[in-house]
C-alpha atoms as a PDB file:
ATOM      1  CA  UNK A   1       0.000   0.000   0.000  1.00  0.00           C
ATOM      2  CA  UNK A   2       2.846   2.338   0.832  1.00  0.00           C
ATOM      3  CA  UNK A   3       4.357   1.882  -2.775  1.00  0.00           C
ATOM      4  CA  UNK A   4       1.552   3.074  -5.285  1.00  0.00           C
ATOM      5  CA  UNK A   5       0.830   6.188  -2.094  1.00  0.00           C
ATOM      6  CA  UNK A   6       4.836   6.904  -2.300  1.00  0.00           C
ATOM      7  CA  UNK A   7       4.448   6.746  -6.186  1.00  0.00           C
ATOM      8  CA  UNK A   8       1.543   9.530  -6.181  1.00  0.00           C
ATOM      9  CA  UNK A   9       3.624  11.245  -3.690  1.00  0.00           C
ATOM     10  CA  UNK A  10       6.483  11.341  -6.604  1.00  0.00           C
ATOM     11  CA  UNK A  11       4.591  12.179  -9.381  1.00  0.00           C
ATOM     12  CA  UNK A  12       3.063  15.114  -7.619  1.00  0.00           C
ATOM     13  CA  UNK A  13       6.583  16.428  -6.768  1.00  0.00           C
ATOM     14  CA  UNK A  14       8.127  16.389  -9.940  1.00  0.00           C
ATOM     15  CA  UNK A  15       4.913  18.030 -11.294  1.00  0.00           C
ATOM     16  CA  UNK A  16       5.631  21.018 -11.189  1.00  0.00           C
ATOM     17  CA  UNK A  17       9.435  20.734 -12.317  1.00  0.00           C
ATOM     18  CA  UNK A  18       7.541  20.770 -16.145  1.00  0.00           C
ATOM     19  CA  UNK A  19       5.911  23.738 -15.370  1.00  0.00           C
ATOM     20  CA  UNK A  20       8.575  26.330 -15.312  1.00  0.00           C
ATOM     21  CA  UNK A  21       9.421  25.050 -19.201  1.00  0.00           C
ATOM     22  CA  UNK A  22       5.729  25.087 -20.291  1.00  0.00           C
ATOM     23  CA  UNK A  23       5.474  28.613 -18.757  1.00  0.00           C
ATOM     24  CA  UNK A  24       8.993  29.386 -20.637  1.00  0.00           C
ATOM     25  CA  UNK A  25       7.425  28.140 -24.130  1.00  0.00           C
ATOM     26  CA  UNK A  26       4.614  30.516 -23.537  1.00  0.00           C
ATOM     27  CA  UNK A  27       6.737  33.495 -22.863  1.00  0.00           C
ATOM     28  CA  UNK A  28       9.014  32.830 -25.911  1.00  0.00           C
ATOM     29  CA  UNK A  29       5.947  32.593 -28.301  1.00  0.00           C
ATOM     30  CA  UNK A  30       3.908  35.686 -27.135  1.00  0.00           C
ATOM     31  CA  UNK A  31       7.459  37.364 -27.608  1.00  0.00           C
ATOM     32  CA  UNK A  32       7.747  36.282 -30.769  1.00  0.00           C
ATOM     33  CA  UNK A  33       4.231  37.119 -31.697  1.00  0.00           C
ATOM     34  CA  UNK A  34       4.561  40.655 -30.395  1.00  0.00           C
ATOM     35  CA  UNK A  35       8.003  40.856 -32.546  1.00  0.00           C
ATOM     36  CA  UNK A  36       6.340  39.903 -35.439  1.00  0.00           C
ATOM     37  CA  UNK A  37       3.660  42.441 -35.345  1.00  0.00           C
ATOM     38  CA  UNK A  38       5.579  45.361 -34.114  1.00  0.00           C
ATOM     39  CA  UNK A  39       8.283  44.758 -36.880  1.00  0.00           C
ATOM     40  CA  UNK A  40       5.488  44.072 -39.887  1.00  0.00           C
ATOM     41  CA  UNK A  41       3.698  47.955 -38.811  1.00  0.00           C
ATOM     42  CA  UNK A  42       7.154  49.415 -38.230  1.00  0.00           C
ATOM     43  CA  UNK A  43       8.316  47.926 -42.197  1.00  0.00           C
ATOM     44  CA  UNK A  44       4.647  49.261 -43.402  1.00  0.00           C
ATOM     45  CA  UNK A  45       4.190  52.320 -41.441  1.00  0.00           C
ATOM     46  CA  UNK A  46       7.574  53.634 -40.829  1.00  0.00           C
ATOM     47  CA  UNK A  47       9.075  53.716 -36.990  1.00  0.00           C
ATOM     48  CA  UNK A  48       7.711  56.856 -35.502  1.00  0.00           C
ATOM     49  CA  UNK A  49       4.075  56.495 -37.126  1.00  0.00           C
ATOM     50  CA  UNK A  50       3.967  53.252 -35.324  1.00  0.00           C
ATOM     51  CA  UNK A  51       1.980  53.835 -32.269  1.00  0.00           C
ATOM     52  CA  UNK A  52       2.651  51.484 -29.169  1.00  0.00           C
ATOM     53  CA  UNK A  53      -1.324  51.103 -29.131  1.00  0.00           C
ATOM     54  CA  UNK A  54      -1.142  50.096 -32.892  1.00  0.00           C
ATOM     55  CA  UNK A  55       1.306  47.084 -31.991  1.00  0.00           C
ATOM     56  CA  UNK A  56      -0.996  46.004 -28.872  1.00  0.00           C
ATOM     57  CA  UNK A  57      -3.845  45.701 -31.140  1.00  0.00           C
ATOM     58  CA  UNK A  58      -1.996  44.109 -33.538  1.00  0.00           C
ATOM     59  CA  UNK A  59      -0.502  41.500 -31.329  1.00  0.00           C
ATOM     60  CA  UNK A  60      -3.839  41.071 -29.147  1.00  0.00           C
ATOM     61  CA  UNK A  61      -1.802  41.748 -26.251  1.00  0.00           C
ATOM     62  CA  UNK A  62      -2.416  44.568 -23.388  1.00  0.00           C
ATOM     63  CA  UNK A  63      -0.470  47.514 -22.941  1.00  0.00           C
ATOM     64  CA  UNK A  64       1.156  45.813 -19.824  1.00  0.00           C
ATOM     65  CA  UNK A  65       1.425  42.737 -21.268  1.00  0.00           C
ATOM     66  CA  UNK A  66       3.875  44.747 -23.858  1.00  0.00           C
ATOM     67  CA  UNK A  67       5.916  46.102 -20.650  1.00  0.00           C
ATOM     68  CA  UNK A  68       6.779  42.579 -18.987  1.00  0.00           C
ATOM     69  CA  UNK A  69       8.437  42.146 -22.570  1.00  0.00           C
ATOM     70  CA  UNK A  70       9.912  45.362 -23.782  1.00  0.00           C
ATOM     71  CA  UNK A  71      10.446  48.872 -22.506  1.00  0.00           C
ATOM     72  CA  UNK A  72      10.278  50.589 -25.793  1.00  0.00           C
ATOM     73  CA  UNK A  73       9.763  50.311 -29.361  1.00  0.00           C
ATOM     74  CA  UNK A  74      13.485  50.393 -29.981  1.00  0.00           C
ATOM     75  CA  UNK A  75      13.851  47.497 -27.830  1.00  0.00           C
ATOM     76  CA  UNK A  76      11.556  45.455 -30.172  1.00  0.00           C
ATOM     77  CA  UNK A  77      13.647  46.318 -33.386  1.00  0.00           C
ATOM     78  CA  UNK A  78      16.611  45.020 -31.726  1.00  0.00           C
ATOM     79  CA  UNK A  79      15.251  41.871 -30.307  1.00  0.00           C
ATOM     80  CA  UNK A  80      14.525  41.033 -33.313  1.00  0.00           C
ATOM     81  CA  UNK A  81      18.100  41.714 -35.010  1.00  0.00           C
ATOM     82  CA  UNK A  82      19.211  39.070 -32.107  1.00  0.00           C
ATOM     83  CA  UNK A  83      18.440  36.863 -33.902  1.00  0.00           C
ATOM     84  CA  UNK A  84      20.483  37.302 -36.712  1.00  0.00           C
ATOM     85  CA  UNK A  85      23.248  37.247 -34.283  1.00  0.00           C
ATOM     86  CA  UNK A  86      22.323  34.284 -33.240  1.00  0.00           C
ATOM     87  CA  UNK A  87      22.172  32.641 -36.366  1.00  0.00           C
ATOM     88  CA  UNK A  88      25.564  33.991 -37.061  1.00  0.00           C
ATOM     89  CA  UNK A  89      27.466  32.454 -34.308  1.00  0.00           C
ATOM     90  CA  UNK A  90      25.994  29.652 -34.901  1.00  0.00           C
ATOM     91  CA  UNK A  91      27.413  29.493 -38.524  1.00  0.00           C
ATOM     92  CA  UNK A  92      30.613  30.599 -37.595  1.00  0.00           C
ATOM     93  CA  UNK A  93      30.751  27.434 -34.698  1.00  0.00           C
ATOM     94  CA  UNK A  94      29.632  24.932 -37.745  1.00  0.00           C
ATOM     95  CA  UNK A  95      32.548  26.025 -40.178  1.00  0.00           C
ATOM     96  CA  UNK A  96      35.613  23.202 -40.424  1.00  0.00           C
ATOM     97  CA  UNK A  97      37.792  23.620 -38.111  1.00  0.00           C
ATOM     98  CA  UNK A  98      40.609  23.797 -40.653  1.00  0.00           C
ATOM     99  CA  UNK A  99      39.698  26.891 -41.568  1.00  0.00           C
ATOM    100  CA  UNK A 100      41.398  30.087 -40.961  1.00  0.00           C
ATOM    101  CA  UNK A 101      39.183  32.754 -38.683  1.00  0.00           C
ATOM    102  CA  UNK A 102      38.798  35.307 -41.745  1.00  0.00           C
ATOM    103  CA  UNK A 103      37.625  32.295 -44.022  1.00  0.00           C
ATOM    104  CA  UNK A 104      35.102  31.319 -40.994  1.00  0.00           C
ATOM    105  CA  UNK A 105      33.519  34.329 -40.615  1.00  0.00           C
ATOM    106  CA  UNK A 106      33.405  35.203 -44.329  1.00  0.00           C
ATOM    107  CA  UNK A 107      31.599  32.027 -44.900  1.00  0.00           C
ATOM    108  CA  UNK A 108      29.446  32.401 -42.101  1.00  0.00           C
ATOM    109  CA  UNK A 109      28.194  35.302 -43.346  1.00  0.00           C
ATOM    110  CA  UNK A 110      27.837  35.093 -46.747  1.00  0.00           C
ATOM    111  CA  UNK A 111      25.906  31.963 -45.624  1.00  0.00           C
ATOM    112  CA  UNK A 112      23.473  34.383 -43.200  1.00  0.00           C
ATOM    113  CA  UNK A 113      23.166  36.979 -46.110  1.00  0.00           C
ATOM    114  CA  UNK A 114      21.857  34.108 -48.839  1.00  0.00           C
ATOM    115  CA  UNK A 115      19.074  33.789 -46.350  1.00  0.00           C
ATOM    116  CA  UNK A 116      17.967  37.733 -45.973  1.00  0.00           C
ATOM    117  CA  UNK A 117      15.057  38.637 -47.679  1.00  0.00           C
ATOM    118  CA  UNK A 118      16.346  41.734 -49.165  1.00  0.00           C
ATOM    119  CA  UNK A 119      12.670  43.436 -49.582  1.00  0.00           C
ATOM    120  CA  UNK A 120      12.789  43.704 -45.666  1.00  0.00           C
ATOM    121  CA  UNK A 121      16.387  43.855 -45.419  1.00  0.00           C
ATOM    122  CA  UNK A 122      16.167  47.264 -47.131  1.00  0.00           C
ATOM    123  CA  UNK A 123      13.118  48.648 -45.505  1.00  0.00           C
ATOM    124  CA  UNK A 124      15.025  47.702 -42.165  1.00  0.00           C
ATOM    125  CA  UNK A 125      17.884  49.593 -43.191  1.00  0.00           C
ATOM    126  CA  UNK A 126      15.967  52.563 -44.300  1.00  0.00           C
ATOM    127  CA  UNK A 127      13.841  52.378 -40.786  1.00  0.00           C
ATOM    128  CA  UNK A 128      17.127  52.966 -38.880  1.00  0.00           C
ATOM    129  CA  UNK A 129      18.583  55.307 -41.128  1.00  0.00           C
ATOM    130  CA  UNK A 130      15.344  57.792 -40.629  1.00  0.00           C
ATOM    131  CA  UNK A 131      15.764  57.380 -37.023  1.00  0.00           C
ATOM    132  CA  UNK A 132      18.261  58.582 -34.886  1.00  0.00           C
ATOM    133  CA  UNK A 133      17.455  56.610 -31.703  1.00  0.00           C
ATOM    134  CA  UNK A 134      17.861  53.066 -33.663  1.00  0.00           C
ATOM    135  CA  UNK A 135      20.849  54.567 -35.366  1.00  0.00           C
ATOM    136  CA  UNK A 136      22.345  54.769 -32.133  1.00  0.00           C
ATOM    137  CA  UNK A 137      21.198  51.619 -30.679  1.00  0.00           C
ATOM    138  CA  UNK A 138      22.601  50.129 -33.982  1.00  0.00           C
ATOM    139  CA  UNK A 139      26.246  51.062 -33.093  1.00  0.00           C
ATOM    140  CA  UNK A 140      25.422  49.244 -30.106  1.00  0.00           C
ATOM    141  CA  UNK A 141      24.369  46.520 -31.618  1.00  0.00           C
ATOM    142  CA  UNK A 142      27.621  46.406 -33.681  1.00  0.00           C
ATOM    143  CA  UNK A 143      29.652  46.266 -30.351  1.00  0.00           C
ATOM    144  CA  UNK A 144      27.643  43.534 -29.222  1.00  0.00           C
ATOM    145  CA  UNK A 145      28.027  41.649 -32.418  1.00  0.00           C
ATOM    146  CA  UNK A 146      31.742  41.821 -32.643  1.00  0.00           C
ATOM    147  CA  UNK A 147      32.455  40.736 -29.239  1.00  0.00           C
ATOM    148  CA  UNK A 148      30.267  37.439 -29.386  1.00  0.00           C
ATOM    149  CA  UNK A 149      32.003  36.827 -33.021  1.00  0.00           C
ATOM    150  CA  UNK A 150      35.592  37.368 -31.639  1.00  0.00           C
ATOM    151  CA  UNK A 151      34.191  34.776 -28.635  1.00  0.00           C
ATOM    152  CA  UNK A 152      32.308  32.540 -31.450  1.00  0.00           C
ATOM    153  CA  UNK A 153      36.204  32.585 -33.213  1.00  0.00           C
ATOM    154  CA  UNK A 154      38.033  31.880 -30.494  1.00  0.00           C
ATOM    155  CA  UNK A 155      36.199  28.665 -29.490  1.00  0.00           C
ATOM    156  CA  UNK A 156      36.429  27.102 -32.398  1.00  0.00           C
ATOM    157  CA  UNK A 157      40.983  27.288 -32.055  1.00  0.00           C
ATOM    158  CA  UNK A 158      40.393  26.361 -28.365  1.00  0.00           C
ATOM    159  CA  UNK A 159      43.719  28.711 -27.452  1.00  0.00           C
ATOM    160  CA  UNK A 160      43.395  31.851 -25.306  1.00  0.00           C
ATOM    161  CA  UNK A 161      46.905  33.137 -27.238  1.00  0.00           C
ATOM    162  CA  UNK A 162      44.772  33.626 -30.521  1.00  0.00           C
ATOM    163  CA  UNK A 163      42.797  36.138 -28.579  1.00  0.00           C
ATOM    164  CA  UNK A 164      44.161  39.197 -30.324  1.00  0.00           C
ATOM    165  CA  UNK A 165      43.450  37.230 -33.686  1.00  0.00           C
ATOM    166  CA  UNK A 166      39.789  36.415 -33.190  1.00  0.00           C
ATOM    167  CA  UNK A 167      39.191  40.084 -31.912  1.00  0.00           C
ATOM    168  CA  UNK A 168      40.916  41.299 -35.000  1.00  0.00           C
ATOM    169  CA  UNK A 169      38.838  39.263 -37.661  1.00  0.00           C
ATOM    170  CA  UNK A 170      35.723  40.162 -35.842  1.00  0.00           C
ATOM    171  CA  UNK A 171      36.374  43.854 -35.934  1.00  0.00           C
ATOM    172  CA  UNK A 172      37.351  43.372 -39.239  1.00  0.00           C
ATOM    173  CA  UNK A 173      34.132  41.242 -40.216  1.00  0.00           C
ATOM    174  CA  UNK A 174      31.528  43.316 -38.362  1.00  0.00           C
ATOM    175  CA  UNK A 175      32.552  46.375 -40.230  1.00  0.00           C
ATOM    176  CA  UNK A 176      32.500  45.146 -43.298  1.00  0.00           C
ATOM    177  CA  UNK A 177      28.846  43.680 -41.913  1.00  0.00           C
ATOM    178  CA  UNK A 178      27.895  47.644 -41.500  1.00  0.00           C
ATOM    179  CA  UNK A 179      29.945  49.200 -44.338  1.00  0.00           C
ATOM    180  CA  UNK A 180      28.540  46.049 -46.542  1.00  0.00           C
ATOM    181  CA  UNK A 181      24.599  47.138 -45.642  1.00  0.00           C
ATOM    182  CA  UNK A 182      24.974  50.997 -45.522  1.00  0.00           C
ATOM    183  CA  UNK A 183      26.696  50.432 -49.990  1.00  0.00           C
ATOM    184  CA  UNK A 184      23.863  47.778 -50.278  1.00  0.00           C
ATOM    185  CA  UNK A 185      20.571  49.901 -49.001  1.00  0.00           C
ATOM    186  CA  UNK A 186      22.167  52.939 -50.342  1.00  0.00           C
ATOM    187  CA  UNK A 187      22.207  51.392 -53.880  1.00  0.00           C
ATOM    188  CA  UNK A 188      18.842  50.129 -53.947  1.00  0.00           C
ATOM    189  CA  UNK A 189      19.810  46.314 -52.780  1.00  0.00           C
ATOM    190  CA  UNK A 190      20.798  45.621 -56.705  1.00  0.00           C
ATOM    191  CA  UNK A 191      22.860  43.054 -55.479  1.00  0.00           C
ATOM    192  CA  UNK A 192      22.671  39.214 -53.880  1.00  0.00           C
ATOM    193  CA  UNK A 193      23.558  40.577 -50.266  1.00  0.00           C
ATOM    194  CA  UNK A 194      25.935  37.509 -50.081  1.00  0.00           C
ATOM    195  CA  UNK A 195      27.333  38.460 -53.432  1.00  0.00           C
ATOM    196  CA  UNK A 196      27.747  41.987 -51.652  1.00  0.00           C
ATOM    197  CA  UNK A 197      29.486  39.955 -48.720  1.00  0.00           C
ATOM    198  CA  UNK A 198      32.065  38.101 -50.851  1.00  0.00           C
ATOM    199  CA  UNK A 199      32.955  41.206 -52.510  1.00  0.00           C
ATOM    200  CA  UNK A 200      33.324  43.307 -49.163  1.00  0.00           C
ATOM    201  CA  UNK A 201      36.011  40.228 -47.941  1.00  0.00           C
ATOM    202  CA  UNK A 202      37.776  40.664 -51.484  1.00  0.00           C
ATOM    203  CA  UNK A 203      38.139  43.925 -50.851  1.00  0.00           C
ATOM    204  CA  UNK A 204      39.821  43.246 -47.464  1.00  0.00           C
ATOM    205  CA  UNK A 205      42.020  40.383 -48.531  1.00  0.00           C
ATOM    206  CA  UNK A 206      43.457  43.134 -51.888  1.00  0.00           C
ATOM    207  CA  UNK A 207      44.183  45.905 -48.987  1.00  0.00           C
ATOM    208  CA  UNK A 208      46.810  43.295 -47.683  1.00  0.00           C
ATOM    209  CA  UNK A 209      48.158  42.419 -50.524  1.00  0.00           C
END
């Protein structure tokens, strides 16, 4: 009798252990959803015509629902340019190991940039160029970037002495990541943005020569 009561007595304690991820999945997707719909008025609308009550509506979400999320509309924009960065160092961690950092990272993100849908790519670009709060939250974005690739790069050697290296090549890569998109938006996105990237790395590799 004490077995099946000791049993019950289990199951009810680990219960709740599932709870916390269920709760976790929830938070993720209303996140997402309220991403979405910010970023699809901001792409239509423009950033300043956006109204915090027009992304509410949009996402079917309260006004303080928004808040346990986000503390402003920039904050949105650049929750969803995480993950880009995300995808990025993963790419970088999936490149041969015989590769050299530069050759990493240039593959990496000529691999991210065949993926961009340049119609949005642009209009993303133009949103931050009209607006000199995300301009300056962009910079700061850059900084972030190039300190998680330089980590990203210096993984994958497994030696603290290529330190310098892997800071180096990430400088080098996340300005040619912000020089690359400024040409491409400027020019009307012409070009395959990982066309754009292999050029911008050709163009590095010839200053060395």
């Amino acid at each position: 009798m004490r077995r099946p009561a000791n049993g019950r007595l289990a199951k009810e304690k680990t219960a709740p252990a599932a709870a916390p991820g269920l709760r976790a999945r929830k938070r993720q997707e209303t996140r997402e959803k309220l991403t979405r719909a910010a970023m699809a008025l901001f792409l239509e609308r423009g950033f300043e015509a956006t109204t915090l009550d027009d992304i509410v509506a949009a996402a079917d979400i309260s006004r303080r629902t928004f808040f346990h999320y986000f503390a402003s509309k920039e904050d949105v924009v650049f929750a969803w340019q995480e993950d880009g960065t995300a995808a990025l160092i993963a790419a970088v961690a999936a490149r041969p190991a015989d590769e050299s950092m530069l050759a990493a990272a240039e593959n990496a993100i000529v691999a991210i940039a065949g993926q961009l849908d340049p119609g949005e790519a642009v209009a993303m670009a133009r949103l931050k160029r009209d607006n000199p709060a995300l301009q300056a939250r962009d910079q700061v974005k850059y900084e972030k970037l190039e300190r998680a690739l330089a980590d990203a790069l210096l993984k994958r050697t497994g030696s603290k002495a290529d330190k310098m290296q892997a800071r180096l090549v990430a400088m080098i890569a996340t300005g040619a990541m912000r020089i690359g998109g400024e040409l491409w938006a400027a020019e009307g996105a012409r070009e395959k943005p990982e066309l754009l990237a292999k050029r911008m790395f050709a163009a590095i590799r010839a200053i060395f020569e």
